[in-house]
C-alpha atoms as a PDB file:
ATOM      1  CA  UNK A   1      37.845  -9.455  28.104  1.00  0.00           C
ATOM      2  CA  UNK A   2      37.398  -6.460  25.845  1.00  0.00           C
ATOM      3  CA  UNK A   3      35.125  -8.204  23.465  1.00  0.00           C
ATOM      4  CA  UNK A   4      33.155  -8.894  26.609  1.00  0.00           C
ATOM      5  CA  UNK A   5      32.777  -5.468  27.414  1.00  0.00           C
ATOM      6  CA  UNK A   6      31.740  -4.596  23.719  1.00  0.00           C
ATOM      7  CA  UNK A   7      29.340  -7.188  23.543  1.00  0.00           C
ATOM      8  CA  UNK A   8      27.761  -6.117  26.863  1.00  0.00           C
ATOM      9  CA  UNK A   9      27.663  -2.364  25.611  1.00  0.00           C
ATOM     10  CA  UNK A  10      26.326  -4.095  22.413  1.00  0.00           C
ATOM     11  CA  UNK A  11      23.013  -5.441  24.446  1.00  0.00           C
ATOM     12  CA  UNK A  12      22.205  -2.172  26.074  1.00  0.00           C
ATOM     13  CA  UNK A  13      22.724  -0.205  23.465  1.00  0.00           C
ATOM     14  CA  UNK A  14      20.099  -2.590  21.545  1.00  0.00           C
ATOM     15  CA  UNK A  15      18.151  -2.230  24.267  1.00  0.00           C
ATOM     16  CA  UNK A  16      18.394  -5.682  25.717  1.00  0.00           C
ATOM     17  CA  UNK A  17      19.601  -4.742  28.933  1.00  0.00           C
ATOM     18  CA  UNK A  18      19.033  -1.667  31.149  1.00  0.00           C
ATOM     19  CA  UNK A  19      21.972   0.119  32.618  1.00  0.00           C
ATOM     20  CA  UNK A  20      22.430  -1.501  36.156  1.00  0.00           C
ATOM     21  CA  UNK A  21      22.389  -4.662  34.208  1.00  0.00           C
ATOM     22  CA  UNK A  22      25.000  -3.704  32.253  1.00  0.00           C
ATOM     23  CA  UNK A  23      26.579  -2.063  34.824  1.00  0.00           C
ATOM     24  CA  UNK A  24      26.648  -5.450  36.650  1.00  0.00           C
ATOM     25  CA  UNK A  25      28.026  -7.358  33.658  1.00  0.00           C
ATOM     26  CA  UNK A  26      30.721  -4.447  33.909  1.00  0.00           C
ATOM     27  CA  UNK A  27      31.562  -5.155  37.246  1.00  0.00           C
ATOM     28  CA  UNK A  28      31.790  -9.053  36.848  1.00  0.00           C
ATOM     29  CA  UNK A  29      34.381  -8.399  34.667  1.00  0.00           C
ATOM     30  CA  UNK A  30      38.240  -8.004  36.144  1.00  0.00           C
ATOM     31  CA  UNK A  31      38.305  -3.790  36.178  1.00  0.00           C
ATOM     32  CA  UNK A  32      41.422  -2.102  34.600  1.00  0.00           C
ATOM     33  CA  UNK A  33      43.043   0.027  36.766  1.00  0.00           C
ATOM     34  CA  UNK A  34      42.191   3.378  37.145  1.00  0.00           C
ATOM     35  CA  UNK A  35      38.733   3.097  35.020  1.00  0.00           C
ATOM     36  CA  UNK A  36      35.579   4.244  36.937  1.00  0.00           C
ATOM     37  CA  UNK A  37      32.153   2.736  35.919  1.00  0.00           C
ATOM     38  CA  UNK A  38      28.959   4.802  37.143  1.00  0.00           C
ATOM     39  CA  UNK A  39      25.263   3.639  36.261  1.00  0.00           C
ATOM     40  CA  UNK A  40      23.323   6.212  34.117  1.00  0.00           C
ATOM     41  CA  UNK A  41      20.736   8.000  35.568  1.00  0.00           C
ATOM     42  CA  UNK A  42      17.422   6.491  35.170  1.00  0.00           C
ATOM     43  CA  UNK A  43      16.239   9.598  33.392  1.00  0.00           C
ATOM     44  CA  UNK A  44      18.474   9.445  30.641  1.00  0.00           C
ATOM     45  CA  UNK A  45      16.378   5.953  29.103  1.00  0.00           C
ATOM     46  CA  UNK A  46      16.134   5.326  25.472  1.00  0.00           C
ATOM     47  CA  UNK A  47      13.569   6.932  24.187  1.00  0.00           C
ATOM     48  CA  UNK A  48      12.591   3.014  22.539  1.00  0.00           C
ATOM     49  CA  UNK A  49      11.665   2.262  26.062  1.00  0.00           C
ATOM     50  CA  UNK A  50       9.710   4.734  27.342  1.00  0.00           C
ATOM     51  CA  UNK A  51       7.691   4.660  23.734  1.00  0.00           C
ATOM     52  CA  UNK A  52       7.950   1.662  22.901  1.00  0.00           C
ATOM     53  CA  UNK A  53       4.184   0.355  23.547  1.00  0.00           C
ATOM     54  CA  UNK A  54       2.753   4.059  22.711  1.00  0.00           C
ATOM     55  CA  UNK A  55       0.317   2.512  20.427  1.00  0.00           C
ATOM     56  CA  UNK A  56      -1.750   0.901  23.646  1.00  0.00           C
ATOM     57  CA  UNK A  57      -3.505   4.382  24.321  1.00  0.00           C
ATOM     58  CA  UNK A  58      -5.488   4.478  20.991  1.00  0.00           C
ATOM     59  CA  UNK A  59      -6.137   0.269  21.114  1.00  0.00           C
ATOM     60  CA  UNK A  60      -7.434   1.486  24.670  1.00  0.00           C
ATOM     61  CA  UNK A  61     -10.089   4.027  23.837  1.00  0.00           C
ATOM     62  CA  UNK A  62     -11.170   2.094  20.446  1.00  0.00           C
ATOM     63  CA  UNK A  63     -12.002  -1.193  22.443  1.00  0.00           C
ATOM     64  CA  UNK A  64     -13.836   1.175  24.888  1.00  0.00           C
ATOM     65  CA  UNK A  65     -15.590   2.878  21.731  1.00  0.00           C
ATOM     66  CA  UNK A  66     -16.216  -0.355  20.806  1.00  0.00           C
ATOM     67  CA  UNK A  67     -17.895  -1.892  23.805  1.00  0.00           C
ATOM     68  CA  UNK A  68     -20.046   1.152  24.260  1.00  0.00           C
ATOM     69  CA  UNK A  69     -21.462   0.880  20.771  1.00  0.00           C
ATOM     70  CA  UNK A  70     -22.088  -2.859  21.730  1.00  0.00           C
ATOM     71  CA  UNK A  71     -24.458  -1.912  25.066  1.00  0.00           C
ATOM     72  CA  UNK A  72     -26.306   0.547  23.511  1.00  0.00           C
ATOM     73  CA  UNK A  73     -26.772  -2.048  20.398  1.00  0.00           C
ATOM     74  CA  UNK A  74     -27.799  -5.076  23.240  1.00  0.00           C
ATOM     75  CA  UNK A  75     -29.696  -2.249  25.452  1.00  0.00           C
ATOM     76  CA  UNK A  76     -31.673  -1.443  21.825  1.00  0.00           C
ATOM     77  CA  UNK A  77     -32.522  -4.923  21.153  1.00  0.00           C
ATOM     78  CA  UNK A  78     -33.167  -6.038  24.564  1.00  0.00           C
ATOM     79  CA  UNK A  79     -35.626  -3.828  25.078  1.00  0.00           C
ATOM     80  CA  UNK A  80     -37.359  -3.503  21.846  1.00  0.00           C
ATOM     81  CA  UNK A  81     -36.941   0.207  20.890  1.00  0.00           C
ATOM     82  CA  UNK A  82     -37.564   1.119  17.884  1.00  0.00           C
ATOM     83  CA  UNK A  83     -35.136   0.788  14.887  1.00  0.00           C
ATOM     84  CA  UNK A  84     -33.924   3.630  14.183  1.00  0.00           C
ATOM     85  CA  UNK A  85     -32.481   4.066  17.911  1.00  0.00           C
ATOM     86  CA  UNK A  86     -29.969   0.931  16.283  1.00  0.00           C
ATOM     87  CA  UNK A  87     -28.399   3.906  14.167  1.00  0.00           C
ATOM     88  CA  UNK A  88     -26.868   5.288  18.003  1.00  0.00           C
ATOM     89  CA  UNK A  89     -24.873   1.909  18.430  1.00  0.00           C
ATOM     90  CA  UNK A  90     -23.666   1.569  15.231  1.00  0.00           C
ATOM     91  CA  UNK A  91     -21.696   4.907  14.738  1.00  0.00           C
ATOM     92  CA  UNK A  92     -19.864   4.051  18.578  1.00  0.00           C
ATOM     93  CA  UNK A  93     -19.406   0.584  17.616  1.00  0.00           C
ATOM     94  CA  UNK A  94     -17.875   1.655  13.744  1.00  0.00           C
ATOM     95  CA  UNK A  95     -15.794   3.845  14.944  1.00  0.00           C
ATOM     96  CA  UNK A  96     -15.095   1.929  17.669  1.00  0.00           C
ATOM     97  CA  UNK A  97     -13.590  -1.012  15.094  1.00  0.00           C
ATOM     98  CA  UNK A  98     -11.934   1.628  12.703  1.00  0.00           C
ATOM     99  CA  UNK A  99     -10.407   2.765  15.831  1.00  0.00           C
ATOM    100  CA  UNK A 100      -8.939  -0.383  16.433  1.00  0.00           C
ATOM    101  CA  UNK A 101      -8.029  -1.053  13.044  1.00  0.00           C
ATOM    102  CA  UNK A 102      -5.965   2.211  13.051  1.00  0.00           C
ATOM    103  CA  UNK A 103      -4.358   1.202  16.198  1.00  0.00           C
ATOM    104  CA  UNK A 104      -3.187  -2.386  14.905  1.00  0.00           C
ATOM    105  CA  UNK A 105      -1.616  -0.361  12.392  1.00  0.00           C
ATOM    106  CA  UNK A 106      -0.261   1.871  14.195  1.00  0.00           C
ATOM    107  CA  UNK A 107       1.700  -0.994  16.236  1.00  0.00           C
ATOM    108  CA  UNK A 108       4.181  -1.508  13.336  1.00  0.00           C
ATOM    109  CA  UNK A 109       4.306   2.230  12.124  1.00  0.00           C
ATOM    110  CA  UNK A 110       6.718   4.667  13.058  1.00  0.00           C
ATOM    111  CA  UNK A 111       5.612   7.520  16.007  1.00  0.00           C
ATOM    112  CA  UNK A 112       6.256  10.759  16.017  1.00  0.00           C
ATOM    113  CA  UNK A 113       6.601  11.915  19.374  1.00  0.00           C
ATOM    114  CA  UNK A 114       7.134  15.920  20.154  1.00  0.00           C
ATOM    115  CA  UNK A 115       7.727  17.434  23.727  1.00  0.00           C
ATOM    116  CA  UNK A 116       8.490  21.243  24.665  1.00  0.00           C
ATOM    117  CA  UNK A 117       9.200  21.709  28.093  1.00  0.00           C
ATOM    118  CA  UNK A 118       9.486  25.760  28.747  1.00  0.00           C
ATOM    119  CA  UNK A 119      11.590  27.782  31.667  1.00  0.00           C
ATOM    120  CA  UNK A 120       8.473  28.060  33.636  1.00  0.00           C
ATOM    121  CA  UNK A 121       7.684  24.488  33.774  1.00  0.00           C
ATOM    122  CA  UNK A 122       4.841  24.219  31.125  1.00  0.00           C
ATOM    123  CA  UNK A 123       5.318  21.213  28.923  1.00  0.00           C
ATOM    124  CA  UNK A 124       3.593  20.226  25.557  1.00  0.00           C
ATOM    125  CA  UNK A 125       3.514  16.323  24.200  1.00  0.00           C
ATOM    126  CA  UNK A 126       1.939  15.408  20.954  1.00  0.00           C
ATOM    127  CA  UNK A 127       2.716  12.093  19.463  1.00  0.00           C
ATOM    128  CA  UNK A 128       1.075  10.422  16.590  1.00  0.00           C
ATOM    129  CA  UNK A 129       1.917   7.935  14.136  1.00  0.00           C
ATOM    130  CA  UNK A 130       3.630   8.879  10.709  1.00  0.00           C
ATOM    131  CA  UNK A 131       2.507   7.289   7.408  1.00  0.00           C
ATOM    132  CA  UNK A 132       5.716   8.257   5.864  1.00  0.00           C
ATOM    133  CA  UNK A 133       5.281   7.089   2.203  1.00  0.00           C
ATOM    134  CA  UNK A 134       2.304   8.888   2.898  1.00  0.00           C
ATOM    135  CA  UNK A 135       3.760  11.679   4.166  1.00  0.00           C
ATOM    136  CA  UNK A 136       6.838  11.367   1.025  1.00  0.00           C
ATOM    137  CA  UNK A 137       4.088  11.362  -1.515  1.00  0.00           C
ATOM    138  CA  UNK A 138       2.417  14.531  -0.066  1.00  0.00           C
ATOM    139  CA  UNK A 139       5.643  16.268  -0.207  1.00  0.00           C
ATOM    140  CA  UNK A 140       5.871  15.654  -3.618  1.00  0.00           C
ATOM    141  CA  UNK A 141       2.963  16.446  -4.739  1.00  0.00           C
ATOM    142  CA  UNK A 142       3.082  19.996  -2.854  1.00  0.00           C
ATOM    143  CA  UNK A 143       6.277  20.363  -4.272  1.00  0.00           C
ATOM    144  CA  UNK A 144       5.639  22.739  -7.232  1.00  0.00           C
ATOM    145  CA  UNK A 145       2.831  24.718  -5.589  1.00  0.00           C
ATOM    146  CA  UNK A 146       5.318  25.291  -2.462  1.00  0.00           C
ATOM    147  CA  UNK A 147       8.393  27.384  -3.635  1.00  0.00           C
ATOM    148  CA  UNK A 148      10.244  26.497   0.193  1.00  0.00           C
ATOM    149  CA  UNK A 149      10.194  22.500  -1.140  1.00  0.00           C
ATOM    150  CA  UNK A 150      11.584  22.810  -4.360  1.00  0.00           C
ATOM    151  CA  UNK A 151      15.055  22.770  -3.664  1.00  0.00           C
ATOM    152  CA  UNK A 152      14.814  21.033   0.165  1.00  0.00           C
ATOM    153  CA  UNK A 153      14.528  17.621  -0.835  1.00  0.00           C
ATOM    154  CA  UNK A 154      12.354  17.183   2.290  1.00  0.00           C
ATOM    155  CA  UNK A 155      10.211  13.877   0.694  1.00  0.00           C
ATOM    156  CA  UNK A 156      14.007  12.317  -0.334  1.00  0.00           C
ATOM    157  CA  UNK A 157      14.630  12.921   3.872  1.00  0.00           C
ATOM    158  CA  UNK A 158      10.973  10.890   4.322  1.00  0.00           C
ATOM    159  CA  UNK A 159      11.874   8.175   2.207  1.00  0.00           C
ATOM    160  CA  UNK A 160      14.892   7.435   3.888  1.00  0.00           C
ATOM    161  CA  UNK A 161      13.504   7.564   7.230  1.00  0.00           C
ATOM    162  CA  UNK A 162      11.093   4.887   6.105  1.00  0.00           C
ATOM    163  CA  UNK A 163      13.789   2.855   4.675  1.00  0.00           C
ATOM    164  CA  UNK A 164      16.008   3.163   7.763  1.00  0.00           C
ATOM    165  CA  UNK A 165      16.308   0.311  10.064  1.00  0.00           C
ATOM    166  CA  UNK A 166      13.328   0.121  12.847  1.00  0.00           C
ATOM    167  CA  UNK A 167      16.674   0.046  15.644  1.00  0.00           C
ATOM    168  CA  UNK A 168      18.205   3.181  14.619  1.00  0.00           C
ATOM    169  CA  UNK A 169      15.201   6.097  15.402  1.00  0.00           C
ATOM    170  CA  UNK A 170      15.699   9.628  14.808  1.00  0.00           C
ATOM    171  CA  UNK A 171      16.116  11.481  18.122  1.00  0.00           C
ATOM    172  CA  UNK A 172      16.587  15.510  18.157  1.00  0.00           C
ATOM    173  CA  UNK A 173      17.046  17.068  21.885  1.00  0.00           C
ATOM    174  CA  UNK A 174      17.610  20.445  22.140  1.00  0.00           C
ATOM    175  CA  UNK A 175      18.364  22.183  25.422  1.00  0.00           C
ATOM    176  CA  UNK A 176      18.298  25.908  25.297  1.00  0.00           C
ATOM    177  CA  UNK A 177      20.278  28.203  28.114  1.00  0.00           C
ATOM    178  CA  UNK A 178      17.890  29.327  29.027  1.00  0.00           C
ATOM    179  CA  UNK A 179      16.095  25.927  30.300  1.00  0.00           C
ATOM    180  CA  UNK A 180      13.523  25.537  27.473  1.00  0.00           C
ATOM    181  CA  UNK A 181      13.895  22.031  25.914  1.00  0.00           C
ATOM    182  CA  UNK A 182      12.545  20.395  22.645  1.00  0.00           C
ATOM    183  CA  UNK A 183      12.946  16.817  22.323  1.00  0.00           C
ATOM    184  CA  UNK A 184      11.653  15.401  18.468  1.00  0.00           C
ATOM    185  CA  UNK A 185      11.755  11.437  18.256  1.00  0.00           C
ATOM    186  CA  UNK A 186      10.893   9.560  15.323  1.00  0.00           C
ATOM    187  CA  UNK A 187      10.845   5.837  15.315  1.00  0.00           C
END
């Protein structure tokens, strides 16, 4: 029974179940006396889920990019401007694929996702993918025009990041007393 229970806190913690699934697996089970089993608020999802299919939003507006370079290309040929009007669907329709280029790439890279949320209720989100080799290489490069990096080992940090296992993310929440919060996910 106990290796039923770990394999069941196995799958959610994977993120193959949610927590009233689990929950429900729980229950099936015979319960030992005096243990109490409460569902986790829904608010308290991994941050996998929630994130997970991030990379939609840029696929989104480079497709649209993309299609609008295409009607003004068709609208240009169908009615016979003149030439150089072509040069208005190409640059929408470029970008457009570059766009989705970048966001086919960005599918298998890892995000980083940043949100403040301050005592009056203002939030800030930014998230944007992370070329960390990239990112290691810059690091190192900077290194001996930056005094701060010399001894930090900041691009070893990067590295390892990148060579960390996609299911383990990097997830920093910070509550403050008084109710500001930072939350920093990488993965």
């Amino acid at each position: 029974m106990e290796n039923r229970r770990l394999e069941v806190l196995r799958r959610l913690e994977a993120g193959e179940i949610d927590a009233e699934e689990a929950l429900g697996l729980l229950r099936a089970e015979e319960p030992v006396e005096g243990e109490v089993i409460t569902a986790a608020p829904a608010a308290t999802e991994r941050p996998t889920k929630r994130w997970r299919h991030f990379w939609l939003y840029p696929l989104a507006a480079a497709a649209g990019m993309l299609a609008l370079g295409g009607l003004i290309l068709a609208l240009v040929v169908g009615t016979g401007a003149a030439s150089g009007w072509l040069v208005c669907g190409w640059l929408p329709a470029g970008l457009g694929l570059l766009g989705l280029l970048f966001a086919l790439w960005s599918r298998g890279a890892r995000w980083l996702h940043v949100r403040v949320r301050e005592k009056g209720g203002k939030r800030i989100a930014i998230s944007f993918p992370v070329p960390l080799t990239l990112t290691a290489w810059a690091l190192r490069i900077a290194r001996p025009f930056v005094p701060q990096l010399k001894e930090t080992g900041a691009d070893e940090l990067v590295l390892a990041l990148r060579d960390s296992k996609r299911d383990e993310p990097l997830h920093v929440q910070v509550d403050e007393e008084d109710g500001e919060q930072v939350e920093v996910y990488i993965g």
